[in-house]
PDB file of N, CA and C in Angstrom:
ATOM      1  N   UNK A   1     -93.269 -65.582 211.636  1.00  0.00           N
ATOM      2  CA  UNK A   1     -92.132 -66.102 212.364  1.00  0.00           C
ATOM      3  C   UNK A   1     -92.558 -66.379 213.798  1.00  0.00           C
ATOM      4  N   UNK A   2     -92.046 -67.419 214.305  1.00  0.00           N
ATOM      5  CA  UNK A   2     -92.808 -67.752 215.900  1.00  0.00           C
ATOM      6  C   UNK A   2     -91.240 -67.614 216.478  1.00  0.00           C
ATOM      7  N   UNK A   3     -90.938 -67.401 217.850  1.00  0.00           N
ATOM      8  CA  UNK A   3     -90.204 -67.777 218.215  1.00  0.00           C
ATOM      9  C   UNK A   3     -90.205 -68.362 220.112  1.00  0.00           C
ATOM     10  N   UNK A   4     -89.059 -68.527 220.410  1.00  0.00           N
ATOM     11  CA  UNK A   4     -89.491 -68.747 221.949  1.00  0.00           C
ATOM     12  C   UNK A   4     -87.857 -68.576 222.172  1.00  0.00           C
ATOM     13  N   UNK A   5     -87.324 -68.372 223.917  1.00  0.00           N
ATOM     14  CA  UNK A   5     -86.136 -67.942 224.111  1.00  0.00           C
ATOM     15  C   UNK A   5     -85.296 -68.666 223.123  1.00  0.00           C
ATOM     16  N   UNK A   6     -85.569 -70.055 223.383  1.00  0.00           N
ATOM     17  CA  UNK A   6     -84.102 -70.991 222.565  1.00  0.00           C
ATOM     18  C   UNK A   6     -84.400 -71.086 221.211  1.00  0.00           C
ATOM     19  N   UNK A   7     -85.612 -70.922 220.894  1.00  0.00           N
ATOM     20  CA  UNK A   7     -85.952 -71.384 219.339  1.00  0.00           C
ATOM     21  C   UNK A   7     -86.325 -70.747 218.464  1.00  0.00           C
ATOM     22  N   UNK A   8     -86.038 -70.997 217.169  1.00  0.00           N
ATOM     23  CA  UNK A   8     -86.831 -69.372 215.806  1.00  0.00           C
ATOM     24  C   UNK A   8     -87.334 -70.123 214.828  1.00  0.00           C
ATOM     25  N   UNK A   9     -88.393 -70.082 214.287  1.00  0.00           N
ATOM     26  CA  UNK A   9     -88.836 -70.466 213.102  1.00  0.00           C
ATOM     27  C   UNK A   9     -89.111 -69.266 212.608  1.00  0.00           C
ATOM     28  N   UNK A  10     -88.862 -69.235 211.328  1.00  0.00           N
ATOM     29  CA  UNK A  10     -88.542 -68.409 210.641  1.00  0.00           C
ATOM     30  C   UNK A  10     -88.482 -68.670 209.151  1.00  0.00           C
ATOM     31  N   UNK A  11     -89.454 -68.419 208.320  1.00  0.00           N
ATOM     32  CA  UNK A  11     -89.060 -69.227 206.713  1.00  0.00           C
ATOM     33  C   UNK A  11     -88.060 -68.801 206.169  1.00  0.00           C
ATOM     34  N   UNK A  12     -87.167 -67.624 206.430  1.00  0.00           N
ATOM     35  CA  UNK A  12     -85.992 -67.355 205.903  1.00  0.00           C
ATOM     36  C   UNK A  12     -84.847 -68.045 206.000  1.00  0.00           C
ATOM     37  N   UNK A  13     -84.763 -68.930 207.328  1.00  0.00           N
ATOM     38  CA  UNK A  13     -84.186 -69.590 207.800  1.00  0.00           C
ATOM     39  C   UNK A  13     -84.329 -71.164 207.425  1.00  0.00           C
ATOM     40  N   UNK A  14     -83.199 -71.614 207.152  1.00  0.00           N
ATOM     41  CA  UNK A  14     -83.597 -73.507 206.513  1.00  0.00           C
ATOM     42  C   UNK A  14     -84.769 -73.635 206.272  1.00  0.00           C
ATOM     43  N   UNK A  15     -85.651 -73.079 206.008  1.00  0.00           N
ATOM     44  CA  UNK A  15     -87.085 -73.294 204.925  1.00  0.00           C
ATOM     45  C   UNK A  15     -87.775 -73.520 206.507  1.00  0.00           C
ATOM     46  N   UNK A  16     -87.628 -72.961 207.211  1.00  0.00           N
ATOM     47  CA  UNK A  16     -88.819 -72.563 208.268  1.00  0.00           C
ATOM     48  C   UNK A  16     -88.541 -73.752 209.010  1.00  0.00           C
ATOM     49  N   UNK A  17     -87.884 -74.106 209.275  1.00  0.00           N
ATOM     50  CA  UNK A  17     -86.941 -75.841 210.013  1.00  0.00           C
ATOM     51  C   UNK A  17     -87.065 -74.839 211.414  1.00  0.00           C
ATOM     52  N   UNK A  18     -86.983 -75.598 212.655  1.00  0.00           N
ATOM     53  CA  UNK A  18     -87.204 -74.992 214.116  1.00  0.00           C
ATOM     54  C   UNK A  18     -85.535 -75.094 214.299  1.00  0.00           C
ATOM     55  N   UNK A  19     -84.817 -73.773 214.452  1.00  0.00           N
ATOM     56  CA  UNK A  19     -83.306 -73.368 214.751  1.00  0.00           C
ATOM     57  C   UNK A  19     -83.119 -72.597 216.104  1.00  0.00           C
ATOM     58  N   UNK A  20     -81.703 -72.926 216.428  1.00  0.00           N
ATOM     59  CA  UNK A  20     -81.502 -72.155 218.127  1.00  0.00           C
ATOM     60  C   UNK A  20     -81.382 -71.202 217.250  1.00  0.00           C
ATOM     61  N   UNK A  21     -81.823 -70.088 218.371  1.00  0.00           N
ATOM     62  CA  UNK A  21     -82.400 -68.659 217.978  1.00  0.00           C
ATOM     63  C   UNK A  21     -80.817 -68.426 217.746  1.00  0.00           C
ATOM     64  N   UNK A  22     -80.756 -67.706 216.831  1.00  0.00           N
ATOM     65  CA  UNK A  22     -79.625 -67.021 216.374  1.00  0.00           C
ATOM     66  C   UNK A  22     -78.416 -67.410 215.679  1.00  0.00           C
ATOM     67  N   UNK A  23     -78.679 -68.851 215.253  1.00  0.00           N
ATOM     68  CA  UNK A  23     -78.050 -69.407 214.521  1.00  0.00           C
ATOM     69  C   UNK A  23     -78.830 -70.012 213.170  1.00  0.00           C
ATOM     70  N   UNK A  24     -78.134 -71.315 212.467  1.00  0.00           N
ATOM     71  CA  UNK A  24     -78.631 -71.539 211.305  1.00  0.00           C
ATOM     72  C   UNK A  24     -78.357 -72.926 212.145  1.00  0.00           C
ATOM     73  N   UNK A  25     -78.474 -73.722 213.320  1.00  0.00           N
ATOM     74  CA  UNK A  25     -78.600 -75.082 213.257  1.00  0.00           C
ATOM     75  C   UNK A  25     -80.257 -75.634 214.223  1.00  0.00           C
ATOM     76  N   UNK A  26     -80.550 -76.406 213.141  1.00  0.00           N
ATOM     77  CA  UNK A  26     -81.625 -76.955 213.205  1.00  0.00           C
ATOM     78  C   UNK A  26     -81.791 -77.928 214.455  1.00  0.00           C
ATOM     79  N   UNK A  27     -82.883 -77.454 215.392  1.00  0.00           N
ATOM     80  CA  UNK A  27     -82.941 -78.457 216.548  1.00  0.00           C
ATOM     81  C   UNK A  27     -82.651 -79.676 216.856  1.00  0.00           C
ATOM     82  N   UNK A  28     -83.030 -80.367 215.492  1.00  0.00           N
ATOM     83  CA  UNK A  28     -83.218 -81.741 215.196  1.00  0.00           C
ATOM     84  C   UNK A  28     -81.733 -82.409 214.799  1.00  0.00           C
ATOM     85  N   UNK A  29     -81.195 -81.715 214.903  1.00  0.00           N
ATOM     86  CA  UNK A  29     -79.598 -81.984 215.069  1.00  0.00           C
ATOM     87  C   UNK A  29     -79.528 -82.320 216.504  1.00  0.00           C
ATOM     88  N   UNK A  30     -79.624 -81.494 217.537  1.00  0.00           N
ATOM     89  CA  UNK A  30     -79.448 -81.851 219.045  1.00  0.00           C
ATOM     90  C   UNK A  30     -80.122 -83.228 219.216  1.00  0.00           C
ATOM     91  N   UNK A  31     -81.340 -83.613 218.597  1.00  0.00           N
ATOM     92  CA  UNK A  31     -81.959 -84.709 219.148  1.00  0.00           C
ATOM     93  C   UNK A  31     -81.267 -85.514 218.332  1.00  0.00           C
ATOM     94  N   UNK A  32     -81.017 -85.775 217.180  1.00  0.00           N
ATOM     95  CA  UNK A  32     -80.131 -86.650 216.050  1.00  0.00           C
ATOM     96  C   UNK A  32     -78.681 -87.670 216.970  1.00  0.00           C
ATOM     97  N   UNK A  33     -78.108 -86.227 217.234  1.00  0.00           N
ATOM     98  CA  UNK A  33     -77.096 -86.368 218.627  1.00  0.00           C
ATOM     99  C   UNK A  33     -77.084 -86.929 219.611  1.00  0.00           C
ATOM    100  N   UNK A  34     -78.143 -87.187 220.193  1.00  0.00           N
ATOM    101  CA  UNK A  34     -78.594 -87.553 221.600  1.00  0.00           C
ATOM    102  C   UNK A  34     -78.952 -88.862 221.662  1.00  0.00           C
ATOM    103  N   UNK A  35     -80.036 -89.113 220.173  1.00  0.00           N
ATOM    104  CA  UNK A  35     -80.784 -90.476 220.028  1.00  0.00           C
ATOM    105  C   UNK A  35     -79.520 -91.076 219.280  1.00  0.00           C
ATOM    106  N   UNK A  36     -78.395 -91.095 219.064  1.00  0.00           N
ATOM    107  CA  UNK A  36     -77.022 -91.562 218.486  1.00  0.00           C
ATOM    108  C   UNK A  36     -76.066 -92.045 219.419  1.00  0.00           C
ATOM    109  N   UNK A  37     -76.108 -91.624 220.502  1.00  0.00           N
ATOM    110  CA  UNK A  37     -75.528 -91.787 221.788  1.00  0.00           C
ATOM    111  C   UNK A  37     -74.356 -90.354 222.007  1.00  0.00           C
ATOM    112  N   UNK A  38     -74.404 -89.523 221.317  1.00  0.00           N
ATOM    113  CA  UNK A  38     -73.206 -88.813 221.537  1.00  0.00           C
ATOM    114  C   UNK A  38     -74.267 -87.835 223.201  1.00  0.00           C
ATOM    115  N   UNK A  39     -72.801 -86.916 223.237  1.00  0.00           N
ATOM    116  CA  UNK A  39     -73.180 -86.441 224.486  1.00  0.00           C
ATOM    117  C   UNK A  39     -73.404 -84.853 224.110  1.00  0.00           C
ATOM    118  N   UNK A  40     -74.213 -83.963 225.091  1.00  0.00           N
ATOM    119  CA  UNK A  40     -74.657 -82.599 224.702  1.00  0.00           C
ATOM    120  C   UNK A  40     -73.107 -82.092 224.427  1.00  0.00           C
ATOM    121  N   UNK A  41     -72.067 -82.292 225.094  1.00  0.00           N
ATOM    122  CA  UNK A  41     -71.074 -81.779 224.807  1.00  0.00           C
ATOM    123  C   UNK A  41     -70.368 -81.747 223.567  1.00  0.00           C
ATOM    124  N   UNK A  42     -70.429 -83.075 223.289  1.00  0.00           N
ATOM    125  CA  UNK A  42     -69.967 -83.280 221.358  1.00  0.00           C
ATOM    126  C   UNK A  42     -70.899 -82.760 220.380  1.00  0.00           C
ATOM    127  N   UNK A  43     -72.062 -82.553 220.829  1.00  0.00           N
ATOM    128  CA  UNK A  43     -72.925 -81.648 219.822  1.00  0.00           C
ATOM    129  C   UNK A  43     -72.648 -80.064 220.040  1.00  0.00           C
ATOM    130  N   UNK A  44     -72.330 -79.691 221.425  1.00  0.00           N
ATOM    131  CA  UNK A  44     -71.856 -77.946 221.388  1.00  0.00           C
ATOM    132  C   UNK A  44     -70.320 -78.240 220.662  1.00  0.00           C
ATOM    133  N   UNK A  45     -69.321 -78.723 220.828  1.00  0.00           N
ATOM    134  CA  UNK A  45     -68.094 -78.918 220.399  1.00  0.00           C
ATOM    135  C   UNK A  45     -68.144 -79.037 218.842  1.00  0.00           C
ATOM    136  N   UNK A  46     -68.891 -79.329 217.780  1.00  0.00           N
ATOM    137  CA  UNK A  46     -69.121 -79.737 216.837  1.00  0.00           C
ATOM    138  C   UNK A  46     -70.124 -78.126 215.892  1.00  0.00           C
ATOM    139  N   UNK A  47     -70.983 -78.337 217.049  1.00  0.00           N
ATOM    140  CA  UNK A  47     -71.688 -77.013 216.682  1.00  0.00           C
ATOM    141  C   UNK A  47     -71.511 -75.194 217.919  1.00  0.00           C
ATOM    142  N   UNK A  48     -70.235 -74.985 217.591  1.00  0.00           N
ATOM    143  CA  UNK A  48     -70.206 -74.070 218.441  1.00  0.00           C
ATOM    144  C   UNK A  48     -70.914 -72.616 218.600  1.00  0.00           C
ATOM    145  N   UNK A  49     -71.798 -72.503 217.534  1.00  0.00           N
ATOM    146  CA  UNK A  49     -72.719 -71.033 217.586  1.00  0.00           C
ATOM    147  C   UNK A  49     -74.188 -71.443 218.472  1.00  0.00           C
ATOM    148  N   UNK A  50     -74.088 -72.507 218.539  1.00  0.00           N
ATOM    149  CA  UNK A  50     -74.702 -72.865 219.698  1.00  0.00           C
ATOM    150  C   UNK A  50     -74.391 -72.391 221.070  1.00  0.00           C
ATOM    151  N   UNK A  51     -75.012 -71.956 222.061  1.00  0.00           N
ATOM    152  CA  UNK A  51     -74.714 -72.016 223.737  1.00  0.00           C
ATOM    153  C   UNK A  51     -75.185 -72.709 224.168  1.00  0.00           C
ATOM    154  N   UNK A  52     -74.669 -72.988 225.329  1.00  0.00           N
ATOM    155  CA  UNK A  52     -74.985 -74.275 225.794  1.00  0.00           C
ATOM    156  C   UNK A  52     -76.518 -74.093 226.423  1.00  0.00           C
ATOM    157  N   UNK A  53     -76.475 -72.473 227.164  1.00  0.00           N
ATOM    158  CA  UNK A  53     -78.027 -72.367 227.485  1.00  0.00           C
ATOM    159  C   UNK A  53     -78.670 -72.412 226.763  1.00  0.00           C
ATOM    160  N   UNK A  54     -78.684 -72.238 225.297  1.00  0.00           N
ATOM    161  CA  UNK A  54     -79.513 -72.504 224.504  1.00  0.00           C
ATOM    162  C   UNK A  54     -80.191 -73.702 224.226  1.00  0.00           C
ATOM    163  N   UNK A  55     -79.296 -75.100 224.061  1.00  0.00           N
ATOM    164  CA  UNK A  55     -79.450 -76.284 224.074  1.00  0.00           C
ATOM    165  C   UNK A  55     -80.580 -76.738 225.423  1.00  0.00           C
ATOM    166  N   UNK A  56     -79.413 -76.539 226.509  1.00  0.00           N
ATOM    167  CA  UNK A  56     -80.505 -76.733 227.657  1.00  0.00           C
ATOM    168  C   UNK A  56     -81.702 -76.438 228.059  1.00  0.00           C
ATOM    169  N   UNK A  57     -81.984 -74.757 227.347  1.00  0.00           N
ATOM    170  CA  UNK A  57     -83.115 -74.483 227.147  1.00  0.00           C
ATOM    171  C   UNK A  57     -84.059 -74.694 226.579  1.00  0.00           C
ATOM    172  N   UNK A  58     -83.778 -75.334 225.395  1.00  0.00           N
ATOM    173  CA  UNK A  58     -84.339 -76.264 224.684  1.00  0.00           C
ATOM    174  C   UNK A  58     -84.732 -77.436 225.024  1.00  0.00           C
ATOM    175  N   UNK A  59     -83.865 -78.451 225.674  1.00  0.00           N
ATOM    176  CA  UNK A  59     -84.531 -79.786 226.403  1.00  0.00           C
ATOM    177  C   UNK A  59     -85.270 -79.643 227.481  1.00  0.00           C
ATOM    178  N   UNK A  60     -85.051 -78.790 228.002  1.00  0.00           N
ATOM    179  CA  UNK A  60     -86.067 -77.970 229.257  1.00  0.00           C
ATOM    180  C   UNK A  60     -87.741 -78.294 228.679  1.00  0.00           C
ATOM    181  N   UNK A  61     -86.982 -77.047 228.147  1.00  0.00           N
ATOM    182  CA  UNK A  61     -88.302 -77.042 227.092  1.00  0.00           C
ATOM    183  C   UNK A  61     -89.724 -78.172 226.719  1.00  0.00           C
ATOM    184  N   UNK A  62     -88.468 -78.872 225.931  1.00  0.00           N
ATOM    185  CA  UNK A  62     -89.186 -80.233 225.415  1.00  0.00           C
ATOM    186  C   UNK A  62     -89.668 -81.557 226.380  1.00  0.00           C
ATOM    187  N   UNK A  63     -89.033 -81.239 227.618  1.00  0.00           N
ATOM    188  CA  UNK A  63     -88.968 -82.174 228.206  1.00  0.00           C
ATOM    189  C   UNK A  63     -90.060 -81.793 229.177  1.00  0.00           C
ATOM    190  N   UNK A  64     -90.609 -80.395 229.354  1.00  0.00           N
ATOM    191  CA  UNK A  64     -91.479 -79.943 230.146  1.00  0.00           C
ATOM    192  C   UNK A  64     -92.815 -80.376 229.383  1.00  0.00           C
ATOM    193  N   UNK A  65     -92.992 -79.910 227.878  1.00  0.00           N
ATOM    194  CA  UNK A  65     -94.261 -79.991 226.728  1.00  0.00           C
ATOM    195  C   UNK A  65     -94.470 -81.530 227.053  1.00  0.00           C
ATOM    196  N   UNK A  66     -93.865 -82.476 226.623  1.00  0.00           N
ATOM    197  CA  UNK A  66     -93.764 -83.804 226.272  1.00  0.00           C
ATOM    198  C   UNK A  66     -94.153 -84.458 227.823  1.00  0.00           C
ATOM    199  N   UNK A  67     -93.683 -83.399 229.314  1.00  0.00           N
ATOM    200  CA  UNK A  67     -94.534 -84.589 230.417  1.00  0.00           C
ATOM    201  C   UNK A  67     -95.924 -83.621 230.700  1.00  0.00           C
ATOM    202  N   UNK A  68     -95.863 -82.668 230.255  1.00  0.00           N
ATOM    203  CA  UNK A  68     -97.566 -82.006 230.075  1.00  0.00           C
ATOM    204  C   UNK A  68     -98.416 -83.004 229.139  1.00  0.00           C
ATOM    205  N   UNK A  69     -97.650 -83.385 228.367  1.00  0.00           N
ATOM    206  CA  UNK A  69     -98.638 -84.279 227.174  1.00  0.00           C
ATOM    207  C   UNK A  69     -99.180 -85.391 227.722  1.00  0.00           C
ATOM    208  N   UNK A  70     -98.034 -86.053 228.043  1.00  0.00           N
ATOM    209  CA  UNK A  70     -98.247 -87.260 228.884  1.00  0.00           C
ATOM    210  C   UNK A  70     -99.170 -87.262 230.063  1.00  0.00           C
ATOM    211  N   UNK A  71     -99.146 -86.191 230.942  1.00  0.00           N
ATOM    212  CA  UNK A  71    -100.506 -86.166 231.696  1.00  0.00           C
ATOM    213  C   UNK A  71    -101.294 -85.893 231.470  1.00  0.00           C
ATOM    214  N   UNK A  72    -101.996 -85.395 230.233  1.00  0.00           N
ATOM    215  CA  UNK A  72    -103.315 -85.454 229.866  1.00  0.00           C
ATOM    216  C   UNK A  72    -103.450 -86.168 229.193  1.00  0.00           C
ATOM    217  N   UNK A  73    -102.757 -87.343 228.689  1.00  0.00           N
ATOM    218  CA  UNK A  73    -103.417 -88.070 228.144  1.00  0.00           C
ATOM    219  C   UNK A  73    -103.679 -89.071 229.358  1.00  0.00           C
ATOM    220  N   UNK A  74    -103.265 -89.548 230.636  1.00  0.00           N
ATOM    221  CA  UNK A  74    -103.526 -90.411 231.193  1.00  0.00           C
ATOM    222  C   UNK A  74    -104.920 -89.862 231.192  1.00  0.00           C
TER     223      UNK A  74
END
């Protein structure tokens, strides 16, 4: 099982799918949401065992990995 503050993988969990820690919804829902046009708010409103720090902590997250990536590849 790996985890990190916002996130759990876990094979017990949706077949090892990356979930906010402590729930059963799959990250890839938040991004599903986002790349759809809805707003972080209609995805916590929709999915409420979510927190919102969780979410945020999560794009934090991703958004930190993804401009680390990007500078090494320049």
């Amino acid at each position: 099982m790996r985890t990190s503050s916002s996130v759990k993988i876990d094979p017990q969990i949706m077949s090892g799918e990356p979930c906010f820690a402590g729930t059963r919804v799959p990250v890839r829902t938040l991004l599903d949401y986002l790349e759809g046009g809805d707003s972080l708010d209609e995805f916590l409103e929709d999915f409420p065992t979510v927190a919102r720090e969780l979410a945020v902590s999560f794009l934090e997250q991703s958004a930190a990995a993804m401009l680390a990536t990007i500078a090494h590849s320049i």
